[in-house]
Protein backbone atom coordinates (compact mmCIF):
# COMPACT_ATOMS: atom_id res chain seq x y z
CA UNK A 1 33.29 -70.07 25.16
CA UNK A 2 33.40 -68.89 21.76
CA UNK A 3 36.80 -69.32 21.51
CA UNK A 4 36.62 -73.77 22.25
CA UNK A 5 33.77 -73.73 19.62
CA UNK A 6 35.74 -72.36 16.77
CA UNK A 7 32.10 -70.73 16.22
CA UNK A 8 31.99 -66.66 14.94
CA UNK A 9 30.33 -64.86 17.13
CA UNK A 10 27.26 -62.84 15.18
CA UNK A 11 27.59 -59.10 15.67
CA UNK A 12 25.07 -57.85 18.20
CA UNK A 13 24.13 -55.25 15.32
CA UNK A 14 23.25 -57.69 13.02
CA UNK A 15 21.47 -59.64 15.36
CA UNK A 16 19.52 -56.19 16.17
CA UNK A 17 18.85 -55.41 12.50
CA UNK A 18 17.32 -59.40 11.66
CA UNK A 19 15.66 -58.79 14.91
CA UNK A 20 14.01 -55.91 13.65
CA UNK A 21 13.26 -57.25 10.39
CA UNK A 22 10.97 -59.80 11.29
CA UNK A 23 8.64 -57.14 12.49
CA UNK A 24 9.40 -54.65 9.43
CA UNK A 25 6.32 -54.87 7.45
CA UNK A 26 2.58 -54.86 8.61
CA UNK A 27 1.97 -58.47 7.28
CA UNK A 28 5.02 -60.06 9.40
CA UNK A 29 3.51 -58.08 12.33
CA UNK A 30 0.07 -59.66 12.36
CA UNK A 31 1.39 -62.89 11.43
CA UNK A 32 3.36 -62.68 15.05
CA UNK A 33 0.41 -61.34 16.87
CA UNK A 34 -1.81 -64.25 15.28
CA UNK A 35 0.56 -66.39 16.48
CA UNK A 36 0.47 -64.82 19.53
CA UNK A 37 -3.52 -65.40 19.71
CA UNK A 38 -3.12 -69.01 18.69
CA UNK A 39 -0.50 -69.65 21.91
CA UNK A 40 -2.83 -67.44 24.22
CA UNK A 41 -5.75 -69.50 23.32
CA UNK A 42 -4.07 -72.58 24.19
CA UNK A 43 -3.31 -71.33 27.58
CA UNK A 44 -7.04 -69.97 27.66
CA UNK A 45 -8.02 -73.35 27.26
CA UNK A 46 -5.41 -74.80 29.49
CA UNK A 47 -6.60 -72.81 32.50
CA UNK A 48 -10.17 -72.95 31.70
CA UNK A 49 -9.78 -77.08 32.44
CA UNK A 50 -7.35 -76.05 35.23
CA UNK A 51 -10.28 -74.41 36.34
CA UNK A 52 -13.46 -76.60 35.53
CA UNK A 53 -11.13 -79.55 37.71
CA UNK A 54 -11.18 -77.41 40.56
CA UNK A 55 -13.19 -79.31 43.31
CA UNK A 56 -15.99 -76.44 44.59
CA UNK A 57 -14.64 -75.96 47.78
CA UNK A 58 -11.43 -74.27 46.91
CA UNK A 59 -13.45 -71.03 45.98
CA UNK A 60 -10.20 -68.91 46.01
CA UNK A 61 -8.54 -71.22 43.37
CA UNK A 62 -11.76 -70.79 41.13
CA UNK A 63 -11.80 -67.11 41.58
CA UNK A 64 -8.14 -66.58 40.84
CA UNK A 65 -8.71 -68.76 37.55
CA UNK A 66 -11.68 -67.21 36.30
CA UNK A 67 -9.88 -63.33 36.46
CA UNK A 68 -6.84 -65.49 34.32
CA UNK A 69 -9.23 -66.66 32.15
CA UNK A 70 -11.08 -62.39 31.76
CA UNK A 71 -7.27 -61.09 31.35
CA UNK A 72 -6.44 -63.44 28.54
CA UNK A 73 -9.55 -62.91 26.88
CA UNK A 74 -9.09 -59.46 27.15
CA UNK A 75 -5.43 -59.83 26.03
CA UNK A 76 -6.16 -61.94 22.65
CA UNK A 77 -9.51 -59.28 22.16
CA UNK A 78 -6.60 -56.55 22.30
CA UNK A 79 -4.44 -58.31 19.47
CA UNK A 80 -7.63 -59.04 17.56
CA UNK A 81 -7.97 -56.13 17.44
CA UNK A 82 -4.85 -54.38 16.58
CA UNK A 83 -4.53 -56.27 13.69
């Protein structure tokens, strides 16, 4: 494919080592795990409507959100607290 799109193909090494960068210092690391916690929060929100529109009588749908809603709280606690 490579060769119709007169692109260069970037060396899987390199690729590996910029890779790598982005997570070399502390700071860049909590900056991706507090972006992390913002995008888990949106789905903890997401599910806790999916969950709050859930008409009473489908009490296995409610149950099965509200132990997604525990797990991503504990998830985003977990990255909290990391960093």
């Amino acid at each position: 494919m490579i060769e119709y799109s007169d692109a260069e193909a970037q060396p899987q090494n390199e690729q590996k080592v910029n890779d790598v960068k982005k997570c070399d210092t502390r700071k860049k690391r909590k900056e991706i795990t507090n972006n992390i916690s913002k995008q888990l929060n949106q789905v903890l929100e997401a599910e806790e409507e999916y969950r709050d529109a859930i008409p009473y009588s489908f009490v296995n749908r409610i149950e099965t959100a509200e132990e997604t809603i525990e797990l991503l709280v504990d998830t985003i606690n977990s990255l909290t607290e990391a960093y």
